[in-house]
Structure formats: C-alpha cells, structure tokens
C-alpha atoms as a PDB file:
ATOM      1  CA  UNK A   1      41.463  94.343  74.994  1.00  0.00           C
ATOM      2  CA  UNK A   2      42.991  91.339  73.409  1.00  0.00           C
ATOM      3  CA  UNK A   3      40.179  91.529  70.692  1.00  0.00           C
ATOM      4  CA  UNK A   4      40.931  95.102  69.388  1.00  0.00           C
ATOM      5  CA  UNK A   5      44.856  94.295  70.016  1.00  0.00           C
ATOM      6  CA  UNK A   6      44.569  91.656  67.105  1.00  0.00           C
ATOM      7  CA  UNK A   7      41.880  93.771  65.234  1.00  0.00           C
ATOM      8  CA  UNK A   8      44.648  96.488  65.027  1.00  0.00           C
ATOM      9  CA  UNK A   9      47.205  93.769  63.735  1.00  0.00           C
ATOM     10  CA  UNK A  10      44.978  92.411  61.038  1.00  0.00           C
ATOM     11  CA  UNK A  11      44.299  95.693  59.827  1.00  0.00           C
ATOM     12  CA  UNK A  12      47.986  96.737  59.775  1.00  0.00           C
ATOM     13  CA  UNK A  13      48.856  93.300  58.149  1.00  0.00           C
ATOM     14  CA  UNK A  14      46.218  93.658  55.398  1.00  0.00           C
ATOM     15  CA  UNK A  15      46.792  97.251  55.238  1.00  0.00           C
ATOM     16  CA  UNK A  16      50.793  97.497  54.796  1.00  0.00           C
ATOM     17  CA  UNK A  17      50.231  94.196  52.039  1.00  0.00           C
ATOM     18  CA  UNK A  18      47.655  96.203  50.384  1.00  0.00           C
ATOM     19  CA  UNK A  19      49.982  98.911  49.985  1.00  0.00           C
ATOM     20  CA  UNK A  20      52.951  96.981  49.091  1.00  0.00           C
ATOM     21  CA  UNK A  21      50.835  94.862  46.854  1.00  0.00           C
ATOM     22  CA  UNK A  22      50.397  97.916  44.119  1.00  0.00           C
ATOM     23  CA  UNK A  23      54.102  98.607  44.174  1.00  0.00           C
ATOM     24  CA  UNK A  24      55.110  94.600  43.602  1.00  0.00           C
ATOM     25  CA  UNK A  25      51.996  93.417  41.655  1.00  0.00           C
ATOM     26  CA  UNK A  26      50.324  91.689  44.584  1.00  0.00           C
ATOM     27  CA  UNK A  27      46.771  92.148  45.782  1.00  0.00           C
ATOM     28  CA  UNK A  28      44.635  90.789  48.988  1.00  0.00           C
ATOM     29  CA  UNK A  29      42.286  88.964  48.803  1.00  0.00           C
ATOM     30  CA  UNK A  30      39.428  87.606  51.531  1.00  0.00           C
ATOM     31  CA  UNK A  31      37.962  84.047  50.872  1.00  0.00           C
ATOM     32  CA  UNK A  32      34.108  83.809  51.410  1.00  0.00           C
ATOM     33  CA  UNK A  33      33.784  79.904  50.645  1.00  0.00           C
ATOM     34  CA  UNK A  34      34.643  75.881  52.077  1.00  0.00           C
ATOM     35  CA  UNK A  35      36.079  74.669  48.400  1.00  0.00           C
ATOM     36  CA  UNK A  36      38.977  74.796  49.537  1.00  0.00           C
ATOM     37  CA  UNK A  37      39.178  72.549  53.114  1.00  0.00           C
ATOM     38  CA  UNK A  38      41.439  72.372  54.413  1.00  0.00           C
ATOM     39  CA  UNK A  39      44.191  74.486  53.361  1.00  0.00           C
ATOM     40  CA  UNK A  40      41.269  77.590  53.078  1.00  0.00           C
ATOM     41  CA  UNK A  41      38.473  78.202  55.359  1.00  0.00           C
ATOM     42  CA  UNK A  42      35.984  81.281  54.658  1.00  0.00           C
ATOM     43  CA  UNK A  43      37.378  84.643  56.426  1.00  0.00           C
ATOM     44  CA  UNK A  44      41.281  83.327  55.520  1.00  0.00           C
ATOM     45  CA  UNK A  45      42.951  86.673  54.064  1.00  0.00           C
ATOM     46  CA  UNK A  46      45.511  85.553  51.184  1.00  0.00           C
ATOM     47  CA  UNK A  47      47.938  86.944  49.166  1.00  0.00           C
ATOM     48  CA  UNK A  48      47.738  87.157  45.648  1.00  0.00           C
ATOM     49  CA  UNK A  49      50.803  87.279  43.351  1.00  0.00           C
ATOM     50  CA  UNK A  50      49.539  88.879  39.942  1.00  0.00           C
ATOM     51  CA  UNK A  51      52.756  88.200  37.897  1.00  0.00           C
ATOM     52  CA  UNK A  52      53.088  84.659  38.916  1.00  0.00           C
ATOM     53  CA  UNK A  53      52.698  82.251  35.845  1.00  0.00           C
ATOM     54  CA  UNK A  54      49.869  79.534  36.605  1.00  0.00           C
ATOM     55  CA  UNK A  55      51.014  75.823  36.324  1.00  0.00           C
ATOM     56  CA  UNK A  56      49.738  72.107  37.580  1.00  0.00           C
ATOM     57  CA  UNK A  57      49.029  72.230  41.903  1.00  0.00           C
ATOM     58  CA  UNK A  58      48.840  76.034  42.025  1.00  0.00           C
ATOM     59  CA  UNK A  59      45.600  77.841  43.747  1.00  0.00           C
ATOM     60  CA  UNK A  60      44.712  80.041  41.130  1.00  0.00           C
ATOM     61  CA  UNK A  61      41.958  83.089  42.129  1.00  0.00           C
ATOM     62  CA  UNK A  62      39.859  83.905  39.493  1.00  0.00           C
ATOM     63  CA  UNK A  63      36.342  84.768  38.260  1.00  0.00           C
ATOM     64  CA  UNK A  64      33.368  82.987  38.842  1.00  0.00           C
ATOM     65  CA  UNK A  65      32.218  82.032  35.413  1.00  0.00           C
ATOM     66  CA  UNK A  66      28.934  81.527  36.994  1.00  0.00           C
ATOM     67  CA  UNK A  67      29.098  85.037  38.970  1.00  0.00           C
ATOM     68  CA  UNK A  68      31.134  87.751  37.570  1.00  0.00           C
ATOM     69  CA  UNK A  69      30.775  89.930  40.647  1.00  0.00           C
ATOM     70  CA  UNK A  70      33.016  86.877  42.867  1.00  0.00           C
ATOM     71  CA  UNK A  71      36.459  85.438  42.633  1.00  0.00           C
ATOM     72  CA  UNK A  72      37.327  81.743  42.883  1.00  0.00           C
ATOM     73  CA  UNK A  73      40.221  80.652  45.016  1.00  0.00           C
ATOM     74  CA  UNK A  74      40.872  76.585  43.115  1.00  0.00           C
ATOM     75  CA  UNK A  75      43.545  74.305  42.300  1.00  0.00           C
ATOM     76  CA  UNK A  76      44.756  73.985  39.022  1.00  0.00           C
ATOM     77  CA  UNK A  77      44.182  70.513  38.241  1.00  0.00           C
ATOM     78  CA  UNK A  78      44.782  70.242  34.210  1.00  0.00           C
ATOM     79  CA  UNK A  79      45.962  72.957  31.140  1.00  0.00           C
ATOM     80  CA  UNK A  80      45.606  73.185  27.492  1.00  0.00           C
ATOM     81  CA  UNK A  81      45.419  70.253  25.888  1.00  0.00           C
ATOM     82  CA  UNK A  82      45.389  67.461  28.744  1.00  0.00           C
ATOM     83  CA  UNK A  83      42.867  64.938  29.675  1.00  0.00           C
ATOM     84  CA  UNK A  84      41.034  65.006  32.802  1.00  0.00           C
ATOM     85  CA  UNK A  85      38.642  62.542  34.800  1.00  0.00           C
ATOM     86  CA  UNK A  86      38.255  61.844  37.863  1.00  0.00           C
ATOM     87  CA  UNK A  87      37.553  57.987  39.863  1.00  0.00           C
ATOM     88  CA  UNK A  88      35.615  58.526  42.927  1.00  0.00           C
ATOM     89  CA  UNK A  89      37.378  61.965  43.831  1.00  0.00           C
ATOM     90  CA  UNK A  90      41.007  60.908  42.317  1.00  0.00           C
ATOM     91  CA  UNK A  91      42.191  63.340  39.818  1.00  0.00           C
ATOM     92  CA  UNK A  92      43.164  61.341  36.647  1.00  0.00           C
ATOM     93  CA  UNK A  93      45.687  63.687  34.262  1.00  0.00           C
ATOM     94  CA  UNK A  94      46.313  62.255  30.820  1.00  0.00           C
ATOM     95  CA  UNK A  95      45.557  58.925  31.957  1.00  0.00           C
ATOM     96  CA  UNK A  96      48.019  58.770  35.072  1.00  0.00           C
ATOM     97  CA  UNK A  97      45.782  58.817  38.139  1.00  0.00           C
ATOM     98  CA  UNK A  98      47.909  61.478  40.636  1.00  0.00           C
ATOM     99  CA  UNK A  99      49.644  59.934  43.665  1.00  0.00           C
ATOM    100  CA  UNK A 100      47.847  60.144  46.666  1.00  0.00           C
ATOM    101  CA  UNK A 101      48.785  59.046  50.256  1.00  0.00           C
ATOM    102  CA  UNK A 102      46.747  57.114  53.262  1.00  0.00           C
ATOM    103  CA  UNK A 103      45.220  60.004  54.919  1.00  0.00           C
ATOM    104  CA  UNK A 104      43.825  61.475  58.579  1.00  0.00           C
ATOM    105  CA  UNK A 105      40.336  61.856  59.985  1.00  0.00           C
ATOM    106  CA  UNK A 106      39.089  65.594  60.405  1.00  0.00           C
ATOM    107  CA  UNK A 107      35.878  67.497  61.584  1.00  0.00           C
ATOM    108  CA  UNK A 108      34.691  70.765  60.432  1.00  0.00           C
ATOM    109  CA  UNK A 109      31.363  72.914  60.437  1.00  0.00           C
ATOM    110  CA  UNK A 110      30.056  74.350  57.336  1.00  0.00           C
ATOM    111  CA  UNK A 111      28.324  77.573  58.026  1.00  0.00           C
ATOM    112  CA  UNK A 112      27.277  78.542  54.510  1.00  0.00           C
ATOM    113  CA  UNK A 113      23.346  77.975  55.385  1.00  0.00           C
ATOM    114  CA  UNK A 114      21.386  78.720  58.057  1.00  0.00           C
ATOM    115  CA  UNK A 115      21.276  75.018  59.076  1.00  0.00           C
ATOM    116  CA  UNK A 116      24.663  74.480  60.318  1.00  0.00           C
ATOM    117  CA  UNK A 117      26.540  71.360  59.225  1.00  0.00           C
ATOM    118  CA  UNK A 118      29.285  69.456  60.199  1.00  0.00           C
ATOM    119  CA  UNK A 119      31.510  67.402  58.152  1.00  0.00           C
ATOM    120  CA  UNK A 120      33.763  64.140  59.025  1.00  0.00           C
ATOM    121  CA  UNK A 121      36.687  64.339  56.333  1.00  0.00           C
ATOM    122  CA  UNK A 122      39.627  62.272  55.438  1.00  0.00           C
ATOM    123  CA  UNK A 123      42.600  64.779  54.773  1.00  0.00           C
ATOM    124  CA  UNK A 124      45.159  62.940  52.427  1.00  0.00           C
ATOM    125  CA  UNK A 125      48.346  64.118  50.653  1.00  0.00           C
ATOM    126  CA  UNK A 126      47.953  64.703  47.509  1.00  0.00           C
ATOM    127  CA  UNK A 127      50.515  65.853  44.475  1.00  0.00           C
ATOM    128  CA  UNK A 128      50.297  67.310  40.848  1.00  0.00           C
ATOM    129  CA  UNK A 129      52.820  69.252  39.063  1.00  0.00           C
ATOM    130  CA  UNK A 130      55.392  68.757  41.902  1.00  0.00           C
ATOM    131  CA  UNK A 131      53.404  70.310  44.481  1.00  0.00           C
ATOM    132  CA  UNK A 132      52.223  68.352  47.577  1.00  0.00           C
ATOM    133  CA  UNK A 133      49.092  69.711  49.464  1.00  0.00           C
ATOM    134  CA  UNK A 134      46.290  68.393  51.341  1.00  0.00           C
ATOM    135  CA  UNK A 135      42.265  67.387  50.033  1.00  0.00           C
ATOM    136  CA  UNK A 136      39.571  66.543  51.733  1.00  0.00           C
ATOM    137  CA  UNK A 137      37.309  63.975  51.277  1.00  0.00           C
ATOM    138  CA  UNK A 138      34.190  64.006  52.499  1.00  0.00           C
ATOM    139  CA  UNK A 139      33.085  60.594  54.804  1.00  0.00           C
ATOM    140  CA  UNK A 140      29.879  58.801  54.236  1.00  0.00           C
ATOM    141  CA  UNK A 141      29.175  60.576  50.896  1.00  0.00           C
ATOM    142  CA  UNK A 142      29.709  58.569  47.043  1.00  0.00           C
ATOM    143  CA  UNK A 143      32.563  59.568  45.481  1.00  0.00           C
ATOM    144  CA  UNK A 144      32.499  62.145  42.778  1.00  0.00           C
ATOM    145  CA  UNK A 145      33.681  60.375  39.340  1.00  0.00           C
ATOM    146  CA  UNK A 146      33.539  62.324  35.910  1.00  0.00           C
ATOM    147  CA  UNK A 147      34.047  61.059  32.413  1.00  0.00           C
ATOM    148  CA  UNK A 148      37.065  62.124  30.642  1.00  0.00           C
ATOM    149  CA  UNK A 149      37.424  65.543  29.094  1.00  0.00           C
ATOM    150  CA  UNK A 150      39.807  67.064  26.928  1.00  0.00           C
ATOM    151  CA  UNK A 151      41.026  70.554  27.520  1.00  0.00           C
ATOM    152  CA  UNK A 152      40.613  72.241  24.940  1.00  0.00           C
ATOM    153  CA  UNK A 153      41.855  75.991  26.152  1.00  0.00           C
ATOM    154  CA  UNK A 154      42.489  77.358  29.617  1.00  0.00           C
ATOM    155  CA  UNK A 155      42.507  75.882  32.942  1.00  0.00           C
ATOM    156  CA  UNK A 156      40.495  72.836  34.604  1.00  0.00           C
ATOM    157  CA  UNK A 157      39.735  74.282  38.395  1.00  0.00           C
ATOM    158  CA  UNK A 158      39.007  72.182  41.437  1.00  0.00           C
ATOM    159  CA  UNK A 159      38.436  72.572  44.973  1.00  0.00           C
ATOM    160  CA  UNK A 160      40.239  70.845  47.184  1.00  0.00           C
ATOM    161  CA  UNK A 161      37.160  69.821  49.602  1.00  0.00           C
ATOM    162  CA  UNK A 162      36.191  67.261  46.717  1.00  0.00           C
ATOM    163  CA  UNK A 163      32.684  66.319  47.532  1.00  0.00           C
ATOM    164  CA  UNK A 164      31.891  70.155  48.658  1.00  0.00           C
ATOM    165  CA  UNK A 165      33.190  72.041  45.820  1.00  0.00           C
ATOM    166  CA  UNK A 166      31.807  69.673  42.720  1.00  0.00           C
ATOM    167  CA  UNK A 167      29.030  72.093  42.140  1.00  0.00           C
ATOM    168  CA  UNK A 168      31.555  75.344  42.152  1.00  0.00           C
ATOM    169  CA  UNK A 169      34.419  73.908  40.178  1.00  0.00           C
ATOM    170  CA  UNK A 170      35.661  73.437  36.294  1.00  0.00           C
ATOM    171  CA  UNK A 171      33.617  69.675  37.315  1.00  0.00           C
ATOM    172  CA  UNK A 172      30.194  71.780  37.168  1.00  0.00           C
ATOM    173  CA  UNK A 173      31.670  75.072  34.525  1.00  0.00           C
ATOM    174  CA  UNK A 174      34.202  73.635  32.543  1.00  0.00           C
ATOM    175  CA  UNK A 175      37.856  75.084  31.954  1.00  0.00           C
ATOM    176  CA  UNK A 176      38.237  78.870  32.177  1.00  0.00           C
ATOM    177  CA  UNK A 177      40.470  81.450  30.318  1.00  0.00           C
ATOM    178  CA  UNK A 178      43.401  82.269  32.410  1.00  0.00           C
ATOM    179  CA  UNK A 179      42.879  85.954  30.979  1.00  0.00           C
ATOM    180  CA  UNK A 180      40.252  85.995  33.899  1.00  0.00           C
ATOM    181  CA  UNK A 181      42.515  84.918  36.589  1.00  0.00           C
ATOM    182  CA  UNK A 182      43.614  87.675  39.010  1.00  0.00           C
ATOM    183  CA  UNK A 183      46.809  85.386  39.793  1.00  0.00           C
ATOM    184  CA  UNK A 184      48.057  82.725  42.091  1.00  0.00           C
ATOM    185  CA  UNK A 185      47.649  82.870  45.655  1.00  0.00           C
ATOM    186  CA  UNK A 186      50.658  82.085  47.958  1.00  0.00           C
ATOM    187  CA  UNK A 187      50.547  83.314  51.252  1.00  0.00           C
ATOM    188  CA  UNK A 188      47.635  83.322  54.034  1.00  0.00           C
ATOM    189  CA  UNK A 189      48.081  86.726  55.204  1.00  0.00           C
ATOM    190  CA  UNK A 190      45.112  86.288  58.451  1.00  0.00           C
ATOM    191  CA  UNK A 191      43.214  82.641  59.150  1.00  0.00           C
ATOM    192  CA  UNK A 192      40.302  83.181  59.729  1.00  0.00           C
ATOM    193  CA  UNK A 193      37.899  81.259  63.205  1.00  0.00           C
ATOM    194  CA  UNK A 194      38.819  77.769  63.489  1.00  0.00           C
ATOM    195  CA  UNK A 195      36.275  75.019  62.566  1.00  0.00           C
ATOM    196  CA  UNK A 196      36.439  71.867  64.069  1.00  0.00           C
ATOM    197  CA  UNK A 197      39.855  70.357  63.715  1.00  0.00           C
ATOM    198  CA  UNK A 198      40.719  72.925  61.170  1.00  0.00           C
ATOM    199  CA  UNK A 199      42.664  75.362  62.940  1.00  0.00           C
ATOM    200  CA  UNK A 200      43.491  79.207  62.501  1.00  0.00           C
ATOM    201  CA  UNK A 201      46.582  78.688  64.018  1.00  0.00           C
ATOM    202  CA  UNK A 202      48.030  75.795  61.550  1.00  0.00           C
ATOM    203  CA  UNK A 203      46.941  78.037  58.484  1.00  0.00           C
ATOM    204  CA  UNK A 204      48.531  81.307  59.998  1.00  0.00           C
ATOM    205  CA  UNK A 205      51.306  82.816  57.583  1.00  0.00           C
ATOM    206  CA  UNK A 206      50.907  79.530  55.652  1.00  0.00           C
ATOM    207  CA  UNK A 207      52.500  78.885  51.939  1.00  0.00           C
ATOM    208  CA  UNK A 208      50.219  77.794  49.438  1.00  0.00           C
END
C-alpha cells in the first residue's frame, strides 16, 4: 500500500509541475545517467527553468551532441571566450585553478551495464561562478588532466562524477551552442533509489 501511496504522489508531483511548467516556462525532466554523482543519480526527476540565463556552476540540460534523441544534465564549467584545462580532475578557468575543499569518502553502484559496479568516491566542495556544489572523484583511478582550450563559442559542459563522465562531457565533444540547451535545472522534483551512500532522501526537493 505504501508503494502505490508514493506512486500516486510522484505522479501528482510530476503531473501538477508539468502543468504549471507550460504556464511559467518550466519543463520536467527525468535523468537516465551517473555524470552527475552525487548531486544526480539516474531516475532523479528535475525541474527545468527554460527562461533562466546560463552562467559559471549552473547544471545546464541540453542536447547530446553525440545523440540528438537525449538530453544532457552538466555543469557549466567555462563560456565564450575563456580558457579551460583541467590537472588531474581540477577545473582550471583562465588560468585560476577553482577552489576546492578536503573532501568525504562515498560508495555508490553504477548500474548502467549488466555487470554491476561499485564505486569508492571522494565527494569534495567545489565552487565556480559563486556557486558551491559537490564532485566526485573517483578512488583508485588516474586523474583526468586535459590540455588547455580556448572557448571559442558556447558552453564547456562537465559532469560532476569526474572520472565517470569524461567520455560524455564538453572533455570528449567540445563546447556546445547554448541555442541547444533546454535551460537550467534547479529543483529535484522526485530522487530517485538510493545507491550506496548516495541517498534519495538527501537529494529530495533539493536546489541545484
């Protein structure tokens, strides 16, 4: 009974935001991937603000250059005209390496294969643009370091599970046009299961 009792709620939720979304240019959204760990786990339900302008430490939801048919949920690490690089997962904007804090020890299981795996990941503060939010580093695995690159139009997208999302980011595709950018997302609307010490619960009407 509990089951269909919260079934009924996430519909409703989703439902009235849906709604509500067409009136006041917001749309939901359902993540499918782990780039984001651990602020988004696959099944999270988030809401998308379409009027919102994109800047530095925003998750912007957009198309998948490499898949038209999927939308990205990734952090806006770098704009028109910046510098980017990055020393063994550490964002480096215009030359200034962004400020990152001593971080916590995490588990979580990737389901994305049939094989499932399970990660050991530092979780460290992190800020760019004025915003503060959480990456994950993956333990046990080389850093990810990339040579600088300028900018030259659009937006430079990474996930914030470093070592998971290198092969699904701007690292891999390069900058995108912002025209193809649905908006920012702000809200989780529904967490989806927990997964190791990521929890539903702590991700549960979070801001983003």
């Amino acid at each position: 009974m509990k089951f269909f009792k919260a079934l009924f709620k996430f519909f409703l939720v989703v439902g009235i935001f849906a709604v509500l979304g067409k009136i006041f240019l917001f749309d939901v959204v359902k993540t499918d991937s782990f780039n984001m760990v651990p602020n988004l786990m696959p099944g999270d339900v988030v809401l998308v603000s379409r009027h919102a302008a994109l800047e530095h430490g925003d998750i912007a939801v957009c198309t998948d250059p490499l898949d038209n048919t999927r939308l990205l949920a990734l952090r806006v690490m770098a704009m028109d005209g910046e510098t980017i690089a990055f020393d063994r997962n550490s964002p480096v904007v215009d030359g200034k390496k962004l400020q990152r804090e001593t971080g916590r020890g995490g588990v979580y299981s990737d389901t994305s294969t049939v094989e499932e795996f399970e990660f050991e990941v530092t979780i460290s503060p992190e800020e760019n643009g004025g915003k503060t939010y959480n990456v994950a580093v993956a333990r046990g695995f080389r850093g990810r370091s990339m040579r600088e690159r300028k900018v030259s139009i659009g937006l430079f997208l990474v996930g914030d599970n470093r070592n998971h999302a290198y092969d699904s980011d701007s690292r891999k595709f390069g900058a995108v046009d912002a025209e193809t950018c649905l908006g920012q997302a702000v809200l989780v609307l529904w967490a989806g299961d927990d997964s190791g010490d990521l929890l539903a619960d702590d991700r549960w009407l979070a801001r983003l």
